[in-house]
C-alpha atoms as a PDB file:
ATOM      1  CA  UNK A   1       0.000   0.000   0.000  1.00  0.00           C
ATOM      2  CA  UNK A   2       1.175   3.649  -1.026  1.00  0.00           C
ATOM      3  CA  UNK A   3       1.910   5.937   1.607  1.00  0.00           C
ATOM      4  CA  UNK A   4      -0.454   8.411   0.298  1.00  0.00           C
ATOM      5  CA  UNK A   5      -3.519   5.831   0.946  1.00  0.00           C
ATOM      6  CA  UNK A   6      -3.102   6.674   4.572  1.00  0.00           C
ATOM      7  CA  UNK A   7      -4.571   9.777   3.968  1.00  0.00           C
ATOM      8  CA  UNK A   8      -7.762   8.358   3.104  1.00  0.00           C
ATOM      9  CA  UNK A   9      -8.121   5.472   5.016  1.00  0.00           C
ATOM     10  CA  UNK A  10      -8.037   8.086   7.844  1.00  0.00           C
ATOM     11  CA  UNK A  11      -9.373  11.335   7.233  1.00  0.00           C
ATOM     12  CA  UNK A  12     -10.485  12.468  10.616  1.00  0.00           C
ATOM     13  CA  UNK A  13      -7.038  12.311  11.827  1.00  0.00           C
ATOM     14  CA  UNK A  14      -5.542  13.553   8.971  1.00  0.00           C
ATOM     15  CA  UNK A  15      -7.861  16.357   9.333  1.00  0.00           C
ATOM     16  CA  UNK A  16      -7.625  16.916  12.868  1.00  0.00           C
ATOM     17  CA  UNK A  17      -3.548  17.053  12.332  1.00  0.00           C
ATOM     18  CA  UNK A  18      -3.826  19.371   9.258  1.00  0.00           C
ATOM     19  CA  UNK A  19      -6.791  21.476  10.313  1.00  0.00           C
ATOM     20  CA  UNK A  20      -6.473  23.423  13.643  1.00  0.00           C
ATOM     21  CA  UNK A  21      -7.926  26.755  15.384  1.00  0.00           C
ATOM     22  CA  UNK A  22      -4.498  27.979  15.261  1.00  0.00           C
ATOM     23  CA  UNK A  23      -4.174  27.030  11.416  1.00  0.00           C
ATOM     24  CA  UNK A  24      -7.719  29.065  10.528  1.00  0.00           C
ATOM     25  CA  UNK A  25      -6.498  31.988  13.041  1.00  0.00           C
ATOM     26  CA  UNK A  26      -3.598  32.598  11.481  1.00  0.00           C
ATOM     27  CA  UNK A  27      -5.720  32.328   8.016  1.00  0.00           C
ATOM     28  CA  UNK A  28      -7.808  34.781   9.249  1.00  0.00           C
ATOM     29  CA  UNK A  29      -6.017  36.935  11.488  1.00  0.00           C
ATOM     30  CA  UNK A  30      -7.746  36.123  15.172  1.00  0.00           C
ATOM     31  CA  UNK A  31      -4.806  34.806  16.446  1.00  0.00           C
ATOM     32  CA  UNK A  32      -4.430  35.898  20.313  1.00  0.00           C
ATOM     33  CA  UNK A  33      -1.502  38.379  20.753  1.00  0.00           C
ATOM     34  CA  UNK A  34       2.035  35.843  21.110  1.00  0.00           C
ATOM     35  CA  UNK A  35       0.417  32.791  20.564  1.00  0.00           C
ATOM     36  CA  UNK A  36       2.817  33.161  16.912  1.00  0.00           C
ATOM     37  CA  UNK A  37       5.538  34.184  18.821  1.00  0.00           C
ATOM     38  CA  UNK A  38       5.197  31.227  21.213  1.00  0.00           C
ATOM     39  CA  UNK A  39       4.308  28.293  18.434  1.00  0.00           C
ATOM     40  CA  UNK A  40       7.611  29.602  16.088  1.00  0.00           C
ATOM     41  CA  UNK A  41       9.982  29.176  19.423  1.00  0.00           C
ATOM     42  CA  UNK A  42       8.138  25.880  19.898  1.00  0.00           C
ATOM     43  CA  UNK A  43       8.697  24.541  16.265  1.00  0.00           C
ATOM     44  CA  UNK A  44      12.503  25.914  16.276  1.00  0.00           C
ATOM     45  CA  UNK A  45      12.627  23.519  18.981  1.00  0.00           C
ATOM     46  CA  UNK A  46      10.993  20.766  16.914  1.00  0.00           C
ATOM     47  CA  UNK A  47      12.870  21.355  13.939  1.00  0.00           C
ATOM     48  CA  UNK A  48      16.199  20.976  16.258  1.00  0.00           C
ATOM     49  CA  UNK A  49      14.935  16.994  17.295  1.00  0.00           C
ATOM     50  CA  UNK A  50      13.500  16.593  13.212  1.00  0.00           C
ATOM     51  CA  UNK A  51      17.420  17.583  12.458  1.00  0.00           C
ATOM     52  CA  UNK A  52      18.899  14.875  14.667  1.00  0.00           C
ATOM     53  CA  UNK A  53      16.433  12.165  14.199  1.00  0.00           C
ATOM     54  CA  UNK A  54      16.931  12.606  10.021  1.00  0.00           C
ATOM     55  CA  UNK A  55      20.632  12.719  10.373  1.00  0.00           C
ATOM     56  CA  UNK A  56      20.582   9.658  11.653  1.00  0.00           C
ATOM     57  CA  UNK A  57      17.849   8.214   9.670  1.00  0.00           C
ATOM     58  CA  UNK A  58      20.529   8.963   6.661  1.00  0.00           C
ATOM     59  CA  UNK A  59      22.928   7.269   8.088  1.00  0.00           C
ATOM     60  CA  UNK A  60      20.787   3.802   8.188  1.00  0.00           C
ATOM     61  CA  UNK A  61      18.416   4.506   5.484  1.00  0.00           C
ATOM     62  CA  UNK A  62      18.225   2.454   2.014  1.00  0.00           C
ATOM     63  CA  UNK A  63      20.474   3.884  -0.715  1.00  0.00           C
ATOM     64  CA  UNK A  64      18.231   5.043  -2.645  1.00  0.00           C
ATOM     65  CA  UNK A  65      16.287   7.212   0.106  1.00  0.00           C
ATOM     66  CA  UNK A  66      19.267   8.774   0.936  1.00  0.00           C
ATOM     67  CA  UNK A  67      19.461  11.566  -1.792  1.00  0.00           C
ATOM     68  CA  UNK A  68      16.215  12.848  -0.447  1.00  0.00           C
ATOM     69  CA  UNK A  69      17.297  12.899   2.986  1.00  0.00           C
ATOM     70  CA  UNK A  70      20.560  14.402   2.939  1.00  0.00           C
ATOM     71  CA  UNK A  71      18.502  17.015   0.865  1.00  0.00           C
ATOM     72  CA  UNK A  72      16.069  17.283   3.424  1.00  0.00           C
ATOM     73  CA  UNK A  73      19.142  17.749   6.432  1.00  0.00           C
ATOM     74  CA  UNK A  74      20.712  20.334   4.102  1.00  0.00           C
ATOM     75  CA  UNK A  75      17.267  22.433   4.058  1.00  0.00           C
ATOM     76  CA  UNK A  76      16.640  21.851   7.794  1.00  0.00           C
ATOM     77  CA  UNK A  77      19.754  23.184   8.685  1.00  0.00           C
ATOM     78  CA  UNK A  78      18.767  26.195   6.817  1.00  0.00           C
ATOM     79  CA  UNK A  79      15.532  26.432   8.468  1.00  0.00           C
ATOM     80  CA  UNK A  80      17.102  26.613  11.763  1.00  0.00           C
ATOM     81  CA  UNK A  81      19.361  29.466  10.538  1.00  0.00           C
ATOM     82  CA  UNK A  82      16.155  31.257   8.910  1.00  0.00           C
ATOM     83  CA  UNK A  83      14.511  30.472  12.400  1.00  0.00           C
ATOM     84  CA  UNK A  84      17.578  32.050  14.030  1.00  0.00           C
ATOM     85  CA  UNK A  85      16.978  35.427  11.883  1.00  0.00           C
ATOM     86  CA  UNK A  86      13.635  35.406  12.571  1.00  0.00           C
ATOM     87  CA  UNK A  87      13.669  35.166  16.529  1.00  0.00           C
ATOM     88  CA  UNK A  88      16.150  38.180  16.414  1.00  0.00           C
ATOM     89  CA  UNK A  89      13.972  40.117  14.477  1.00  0.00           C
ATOM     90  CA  UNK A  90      11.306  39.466  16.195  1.00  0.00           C
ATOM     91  CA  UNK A  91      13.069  39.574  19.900  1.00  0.00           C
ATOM     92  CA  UNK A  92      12.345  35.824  20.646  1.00  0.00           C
ATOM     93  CA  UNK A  93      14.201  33.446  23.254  1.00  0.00           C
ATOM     94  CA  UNK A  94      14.954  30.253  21.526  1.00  0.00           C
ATOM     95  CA  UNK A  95      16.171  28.851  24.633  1.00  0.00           C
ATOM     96  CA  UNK A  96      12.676  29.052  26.001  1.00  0.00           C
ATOM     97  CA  UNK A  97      11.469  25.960  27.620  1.00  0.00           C
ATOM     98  CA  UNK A  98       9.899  23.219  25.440  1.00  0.00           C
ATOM     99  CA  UNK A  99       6.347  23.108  26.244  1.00  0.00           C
ATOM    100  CA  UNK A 100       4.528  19.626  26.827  1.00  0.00           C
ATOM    101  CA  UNK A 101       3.473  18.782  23.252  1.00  0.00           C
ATOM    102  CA  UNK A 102       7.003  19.772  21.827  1.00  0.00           C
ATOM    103  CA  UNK A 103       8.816  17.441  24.662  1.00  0.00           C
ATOM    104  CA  UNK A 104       6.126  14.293  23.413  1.00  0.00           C
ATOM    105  CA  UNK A 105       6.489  14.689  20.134  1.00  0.00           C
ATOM    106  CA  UNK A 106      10.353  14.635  20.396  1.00  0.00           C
ATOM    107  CA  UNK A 107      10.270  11.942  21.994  1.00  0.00           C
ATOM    108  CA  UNK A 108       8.357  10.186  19.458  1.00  0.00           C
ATOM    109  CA  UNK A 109      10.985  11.034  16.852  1.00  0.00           C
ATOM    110  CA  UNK A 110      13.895   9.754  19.341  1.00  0.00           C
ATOM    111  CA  UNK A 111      11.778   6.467  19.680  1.00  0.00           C
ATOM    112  CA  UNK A 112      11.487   6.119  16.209  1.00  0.00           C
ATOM    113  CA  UNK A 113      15.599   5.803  15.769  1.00  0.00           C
ATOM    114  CA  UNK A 114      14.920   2.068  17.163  1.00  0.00           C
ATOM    115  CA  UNK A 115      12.385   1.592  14.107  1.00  0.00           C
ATOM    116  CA  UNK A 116      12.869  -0.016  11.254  1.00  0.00           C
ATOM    117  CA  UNK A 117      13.938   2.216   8.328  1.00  0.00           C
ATOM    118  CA  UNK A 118      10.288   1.977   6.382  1.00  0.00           C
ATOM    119  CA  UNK A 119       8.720   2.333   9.590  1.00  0.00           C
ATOM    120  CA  UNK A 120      10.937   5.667   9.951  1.00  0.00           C
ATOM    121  CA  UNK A 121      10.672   6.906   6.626  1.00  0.00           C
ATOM    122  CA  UNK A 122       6.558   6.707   6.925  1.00  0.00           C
ATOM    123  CA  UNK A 123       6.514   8.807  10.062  1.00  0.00           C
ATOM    124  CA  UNK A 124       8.958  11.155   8.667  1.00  0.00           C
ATOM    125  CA  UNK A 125       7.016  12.010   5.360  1.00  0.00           C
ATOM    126  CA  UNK A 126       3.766  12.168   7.811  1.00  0.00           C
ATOM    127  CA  UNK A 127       5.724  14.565   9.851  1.00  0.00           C
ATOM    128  CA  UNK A 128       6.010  16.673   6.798  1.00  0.00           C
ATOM    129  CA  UNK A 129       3.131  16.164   4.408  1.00  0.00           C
ATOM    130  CA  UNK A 130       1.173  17.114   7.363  1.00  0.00           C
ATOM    131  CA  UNK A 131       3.157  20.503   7.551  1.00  0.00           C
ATOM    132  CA  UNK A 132       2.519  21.179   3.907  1.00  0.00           C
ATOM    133  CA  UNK A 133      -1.558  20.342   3.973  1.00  0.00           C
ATOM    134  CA  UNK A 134      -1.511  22.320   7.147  1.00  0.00           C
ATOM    135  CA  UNK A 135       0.275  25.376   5.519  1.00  0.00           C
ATOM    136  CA  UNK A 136      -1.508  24.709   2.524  1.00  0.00           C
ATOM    137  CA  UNK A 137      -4.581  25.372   4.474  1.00  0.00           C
ATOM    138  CA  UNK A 138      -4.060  28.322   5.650  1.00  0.00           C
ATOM    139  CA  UNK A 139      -2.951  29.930   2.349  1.00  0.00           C
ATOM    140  CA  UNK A 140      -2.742  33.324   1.896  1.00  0.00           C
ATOM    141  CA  UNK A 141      -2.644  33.919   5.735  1.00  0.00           C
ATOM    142  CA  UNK A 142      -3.628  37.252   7.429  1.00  0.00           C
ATOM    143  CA  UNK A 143      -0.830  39.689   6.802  1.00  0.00           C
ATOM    144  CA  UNK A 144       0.888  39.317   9.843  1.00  0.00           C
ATOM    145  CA  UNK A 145       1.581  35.869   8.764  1.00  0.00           C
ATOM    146  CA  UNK A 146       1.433  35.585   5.058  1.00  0.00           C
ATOM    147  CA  UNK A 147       5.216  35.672   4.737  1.00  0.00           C
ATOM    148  CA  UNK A 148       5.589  32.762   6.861  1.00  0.00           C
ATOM    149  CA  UNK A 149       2.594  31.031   5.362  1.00  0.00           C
ATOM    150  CA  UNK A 150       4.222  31.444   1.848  1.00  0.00           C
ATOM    151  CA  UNK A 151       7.777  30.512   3.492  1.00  0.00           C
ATOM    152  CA  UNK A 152       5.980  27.031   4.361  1.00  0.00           C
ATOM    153  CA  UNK A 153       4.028  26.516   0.897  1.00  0.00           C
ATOM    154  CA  UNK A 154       6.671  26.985  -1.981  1.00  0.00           C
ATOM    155  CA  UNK A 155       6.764  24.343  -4.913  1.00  0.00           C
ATOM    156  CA  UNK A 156      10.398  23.237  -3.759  1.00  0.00           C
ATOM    157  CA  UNK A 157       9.268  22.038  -0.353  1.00  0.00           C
ATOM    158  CA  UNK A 158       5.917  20.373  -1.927  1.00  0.00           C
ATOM    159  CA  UNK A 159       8.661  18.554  -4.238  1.00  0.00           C
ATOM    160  CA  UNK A 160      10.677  17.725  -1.051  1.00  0.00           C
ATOM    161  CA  UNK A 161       7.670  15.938   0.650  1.00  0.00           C
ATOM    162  CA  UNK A 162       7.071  14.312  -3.100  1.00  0.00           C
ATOM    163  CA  UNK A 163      10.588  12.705  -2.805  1.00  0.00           C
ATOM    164  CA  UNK A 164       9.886  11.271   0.895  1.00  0.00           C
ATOM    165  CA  UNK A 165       6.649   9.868  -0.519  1.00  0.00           C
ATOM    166  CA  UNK A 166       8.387   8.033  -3.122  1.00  0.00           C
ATOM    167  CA  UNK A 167      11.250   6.611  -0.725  1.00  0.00           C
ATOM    168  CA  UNK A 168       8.719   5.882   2.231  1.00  0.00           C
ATOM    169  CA  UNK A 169       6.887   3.737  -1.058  1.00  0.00           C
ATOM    170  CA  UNK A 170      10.187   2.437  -2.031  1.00  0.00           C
ATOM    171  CA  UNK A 171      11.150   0.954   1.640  1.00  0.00           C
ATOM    172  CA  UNK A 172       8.332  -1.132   2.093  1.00  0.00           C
ATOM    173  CA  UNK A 173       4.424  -1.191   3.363  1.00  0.00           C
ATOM    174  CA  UNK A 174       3.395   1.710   5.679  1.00  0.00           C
ATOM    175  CA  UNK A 175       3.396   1.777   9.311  1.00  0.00           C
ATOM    176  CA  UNK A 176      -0.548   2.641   9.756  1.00  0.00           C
ATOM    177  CA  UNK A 177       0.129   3.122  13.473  1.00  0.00           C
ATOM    178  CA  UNK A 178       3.048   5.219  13.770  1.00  0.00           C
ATOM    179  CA  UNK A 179       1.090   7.549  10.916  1.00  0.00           C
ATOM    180  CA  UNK A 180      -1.549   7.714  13.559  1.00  0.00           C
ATOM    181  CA  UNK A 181       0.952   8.383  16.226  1.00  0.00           C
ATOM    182  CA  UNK A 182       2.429  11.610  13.796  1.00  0.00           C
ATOM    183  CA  UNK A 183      -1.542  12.674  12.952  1.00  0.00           C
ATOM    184  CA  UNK A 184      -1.895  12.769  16.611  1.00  0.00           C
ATOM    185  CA  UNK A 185       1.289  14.386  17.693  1.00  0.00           C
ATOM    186  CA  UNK A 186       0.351  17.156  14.977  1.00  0.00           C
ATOM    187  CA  UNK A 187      -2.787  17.676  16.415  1.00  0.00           C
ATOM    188  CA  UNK A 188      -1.026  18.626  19.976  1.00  0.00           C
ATOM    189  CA  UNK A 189       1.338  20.512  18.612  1.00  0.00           C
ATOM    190  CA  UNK A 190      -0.901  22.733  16.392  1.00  0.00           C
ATOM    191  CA  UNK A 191      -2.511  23.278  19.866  1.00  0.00           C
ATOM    192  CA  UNK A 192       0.886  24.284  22.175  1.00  0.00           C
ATOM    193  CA  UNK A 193       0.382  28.117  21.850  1.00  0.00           C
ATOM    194  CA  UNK A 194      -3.044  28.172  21.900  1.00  0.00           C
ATOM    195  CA  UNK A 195      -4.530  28.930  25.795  1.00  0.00           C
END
Protein backbone atom coordinates (compact mmCIF):
# COMPACT_ATOMS: atom_id res chain seq x y z
CA UNK A 1 0.00 0.00 0.00
CA UNK A 2 1.18 3.65 -1.03
CA UNK A 3 1.91 5.94 1.61
CA UNK A 4 -0.45 8.41 0.30
CA UNK A 5 -3.52 5.83 0.95
CA UNK A 6 -3.10 6.67 4.57
CA UNK A 7 -4.57 9.78 3.97
CA UNK A 8 -7.76 8.36 3.10
CA UNK A 9 -8.12 5.47 5.02
CA UNK A 10 -8.04 8.09 7.84
CA UNK A 11 -9.37 11.33 7.23
CA UNK A 12 -10.48 12.47 10.62
CA UNK A 13 -7.04 12.31 11.83
CA UNK A 14 -5.54 13.55 8.97
CA UNK A 15 -7.86 16.36 9.33
CA UNK A 16 -7.62 16.92 12.87
CA UNK A 17 -3.55 17.05 12.33
CA UNK A 18 -3.83 19.37 9.26
CA UNK A 19 -6.79 21.48 10.31
CA UNK A 20 -6.47 23.42 13.64
CA UNK A 21 -7.93 26.75 15.38
CA UNK A 22 -4.50 27.98 15.26
CA UNK A 23 -4.17 27.03 11.42
CA UNK A 24 -7.72 29.06 10.53
CA UNK A 25 -6.50 31.99 13.04
CA UNK A 26 -3.60 32.60 11.48
CA UNK A 27 -5.72 32.33 8.02
CA UNK A 28 -7.81 34.78 9.25
CA UNK A 29 -6.02 36.93 11.49
CA UNK A 30 -7.75 36.12 15.17
CA UNK A 31 -4.81 34.81 16.45
CA UNK A 32 -4.43 35.90 20.31
CA UNK A 33 -1.50 38.38 20.75
CA UNK A 34 2.04 35.84 21.11
CA UNK A 35 0.42 32.79 20.56
CA UNK A 36 2.82 33.16 16.91
CA UNK A 37 5.54 34.18 18.82
CA UNK A 38 5.20 31.23 21.21
CA UNK A 39 4.31 28.29 18.43
CA UNK A 40 7.61 29.60 16.09
CA UNK A 41 9.98 29.18 19.42
CA UNK A 42 8.14 25.88 19.90
CA UNK A 43 8.70 24.54 16.26
CA UNK A 44 12.50 25.91 16.28
CA UNK A 45 12.63 23.52 18.98
CA UNK A 46 10.99 20.77 16.91
CA UNK A 47 12.87 21.35 13.94
CA UNK A 48 16.20 20.98 16.26
CA UNK A 49 14.93 16.99 17.29
CA UNK A 50 13.50 16.59 13.21
CA UNK A 51 17.42 17.58 12.46
CA UNK A 52 18.90 14.87 14.67
CA UNK A 53 16.43 12.16 14.20
CA UNK A 54 16.93 12.61 10.02
CA UNK A 55 20.63 12.72 10.37
CA UNK A 56 20.58 9.66 11.65
CA UNK A 57 17.85 8.21 9.67
CA UNK A 58 20.53 8.96 6.66
CA UNK A 59 22.93 7.27 8.09
CA UNK A 60 20.79 3.80 8.19
CA UNK A 61 18.42 4.51 5.48
CA UNK A 62 18.23 2.45 2.01
CA UNK A 63 20.47 3.88 -0.72
CA UNK A 64 18.23 5.04 -2.65
CA UNK A 65 16.29 7.21 0.11
CA UNK A 66 19.27 8.77 0.94
CA UNK A 67 19.46 11.57 -1.79
CA UNK A 68 16.22 12.85 -0.45
CA UNK A 69 17.30 12.90 2.99
CA UNK A 70 20.56 14.40 2.94
CA UNK A 71 18.50 17.01 0.86
CA UNK A 72 16.07 17.28 3.42
CA UNK A 73 19.14 17.75 6.43
CA UNK A 74 20.71 20.33 4.10
CA UNK A 75 17.27 22.43 4.06
CA UNK A 76 16.64 21.85 7.79
CA UNK A 77 19.75 23.18 8.69
CA UNK A 78 18.77 26.20 6.82
CA UNK A 79 15.53 26.43 8.47
CA UNK A 80 17.10 26.61 11.76
CA UNK A 81 19.36 29.47 10.54
CA UNK A 82 16.16 31.26 8.91
CA UNK A 83 14.51 30.47 12.40
CA UNK A 84 17.58 32.05 14.03
CA UNK A 85 16.98 35.43 11.88
CA UNK A 86 13.64 35.41 12.57
CA UNK A 87 13.67 35.17 16.53
CA UNK A 88 16.15 38.18 16.41
CA UNK A 89 13.97 40.12 14.48
CA UNK A 90 11.31 39.47 16.20
CA UNK A 91 13.07 39.57 19.90
CA UNK A 92 12.34 35.82 20.65
CA UNK A 93 14.20 33.45 23.25
CA UNK A 94 14.95 30.25 21.53
CA UNK A 95 16.17 28.85 24.63
CA UNK A 96 12.68 29.05 26.00
CA UNK A 97 11.47 25.96 27.62
CA UNK A 98 9.90 23.22 25.44
CA UNK A 99 6.35 23.11 26.24
CA UNK A 100 4.53 19.63 26.83
CA UNK A 101 3.47 18.78 23.25
CA UNK A 102 7.00 19.77 21.83
CA UNK A 103 8.82 17.44 24.66
CA UNK A 104 6.13 14.29 23.41
CA UNK A 105 6.49 14.69 20.13
CA UNK A 106 10.35 14.64 20.40
CA UNK A 107 10.27 11.94 21.99
CA UNK A 108 8.36 10.19 19.46
CA UNK A 109 10.98 11.03 16.85
CA UNK A 110 13.90 9.75 19.34
CA UNK A 111 11.78 6.47 19.68
CA UNK A 112 11.49 6.12 16.21
CA UNK A 113 15.60 5.80 15.77
CA UNK A 114 14.92 2.07 17.16
CA UNK A 115 12.38 1.59 14.11
CA UNK A 116 12.87 -0.02 11.25
CA UNK A 117 13.94 2.22 8.33
CA UNK A 118 10.29 1.98 6.38
CA UNK A 119 8.72 2.33 9.59
CA UNK A 120 10.94 5.67 9.95
CA UNK A 121 10.67 6.91 6.63
CA UNK A 122 6.56 6.71 6.92
CA UNK A 123 6.51 8.81 10.06
CA UNK A 124 8.96 11.16 8.67
CA UNK A 125 7.02 12.01 5.36
CA UNK A 126 3.77 12.17 7.81
CA UNK A 127 5.72 14.56 9.85
CA UNK A 128 6.01 16.67 6.80
CA UNK A 129 3.13 16.16 4.41
CA UNK A 130 1.17 17.11 7.36
CA UNK A 131 3.16 20.50 7.55
CA UNK A 132 2.52 21.18 3.91
CA UNK A 133 -1.56 20.34 3.97
CA UNK A 134 -1.51 22.32 7.15
CA UNK A 135 0.28 25.38 5.52
CA UNK A 136 -1.51 24.71 2.52
CA UNK A 137 -4.58 25.37 4.47
CA UNK A 138 -4.06 28.32 5.65
CA UNK A 139 -2.95 29.93 2.35
CA UNK A 140 -2.74 33.32 1.90
CA UNK A 141 -2.64 33.92 5.73
CA UNK A 142 -3.63 37.25 7.43
CA UNK A 143 -0.83 39.69 6.80
CA UNK A 144 0.89 39.32 9.84
CA UNK A 145 1.58 35.87 8.76
CA UNK A 146 1.43 35.58 5.06
CA UNK A 147 5.22 35.67 4.74
CA UNK A 148 5.59 32.76 6.86
CA UNK A 149 2.59 31.03 5.36
CA UNK A 150 4.22 31.44 1.85
CA UNK A 151 7.78 30.51 3.49
CA UNK A 152 5.98 27.03 4.36
CA UNK A 153 4.03 26.52 0.90
CA UNK A 154 6.67 26.99 -1.98
CA UNK A 155 6.76 24.34 -4.91
CA UNK A 156 10.40 23.24 -3.76
CA UNK A 157 9.27 22.04 -0.35
CA UNK A 158 5.92 20.37 -1.93
CA UNK A 159 8.66 18.55 -4.24
CA UNK A 160 10.68 17.72 -1.05
CA UNK A 161 7.67 15.94 0.65
CA UNK A 162 7.07 14.31 -3.10
CA UNK A 163 10.59 12.70 -2.81
CA UNK A 164 9.89 11.27 0.89
CA UNK A 165 6.65 9.87 -0.52
CA UNK A 166 8.39 8.03 -3.12
CA UNK A 167 11.25 6.61 -0.73
CA UNK A 168 8.72 5.88 2.23
CA UNK A 169 6.89 3.74 -1.06
CA UNK A 170 10.19 2.44 -2.03
CA UNK A 171 11.15 0.95 1.64
CA UNK A 172 8.33 -1.13 2.09
CA UNK A 173 4.42 -1.19 3.36
CA UNK A 174 3.40 1.71 5.68
CA UNK A 175 3.40 1.78 9.31
CA UNK A 176 -0.55 2.64 9.76
CA UNK A 177 0.13 3.12 13.47
CA UNK A 178 3.05 5.22 13.77
CA UNK A 179 1.09 7.55 10.92
CA UNK A 180 -1.55 7.71 13.56
CA UNK A 181 0.95 8.38 16.23
CA UNK A 182 2.43 11.61 13.80
CA UNK A 183 -1.54 12.67 12.95
CA UNK A 184 -1.89 12.77 16.61
CA UNK A 185 1.29 14.39 17.69
CA UNK A 186 0.35 17.16 14.98
CA UNK A 187 -2.79 17.68 16.42
CA UNK A 188 -1.03 18.63 19.98
CA UNK A 189 1.34 20.51 18.61
CA UNK A 190 -0.90 22.73 16.39
CA UNK A 191 -2.51 23.28 19.87
CA UNK A 192 0.89 24.28 22.17
CA UNK A 193 0.38 28.12 21.85
CA UNK A 194 -3.04 28.17 21.90
CA UNK A 195 -4.53 28.93 25.79
Amino acid sequence: MPVAELLTRHPDAWRRATRAPFLDAVRDGTLPAGAFDTWLVQDAHFLADLLRFQARLLARAPRPAQAVLAGGCVALVGELDWFARVADARGLDLAAPRLPATIAYGDLLYRLDAADAATALTALWAVERAYLDAWSAALPGAEPYREFVEHWTVPGFASYVAGLESAADDAGPPDEAVFLEVAAAEEAFWATALP
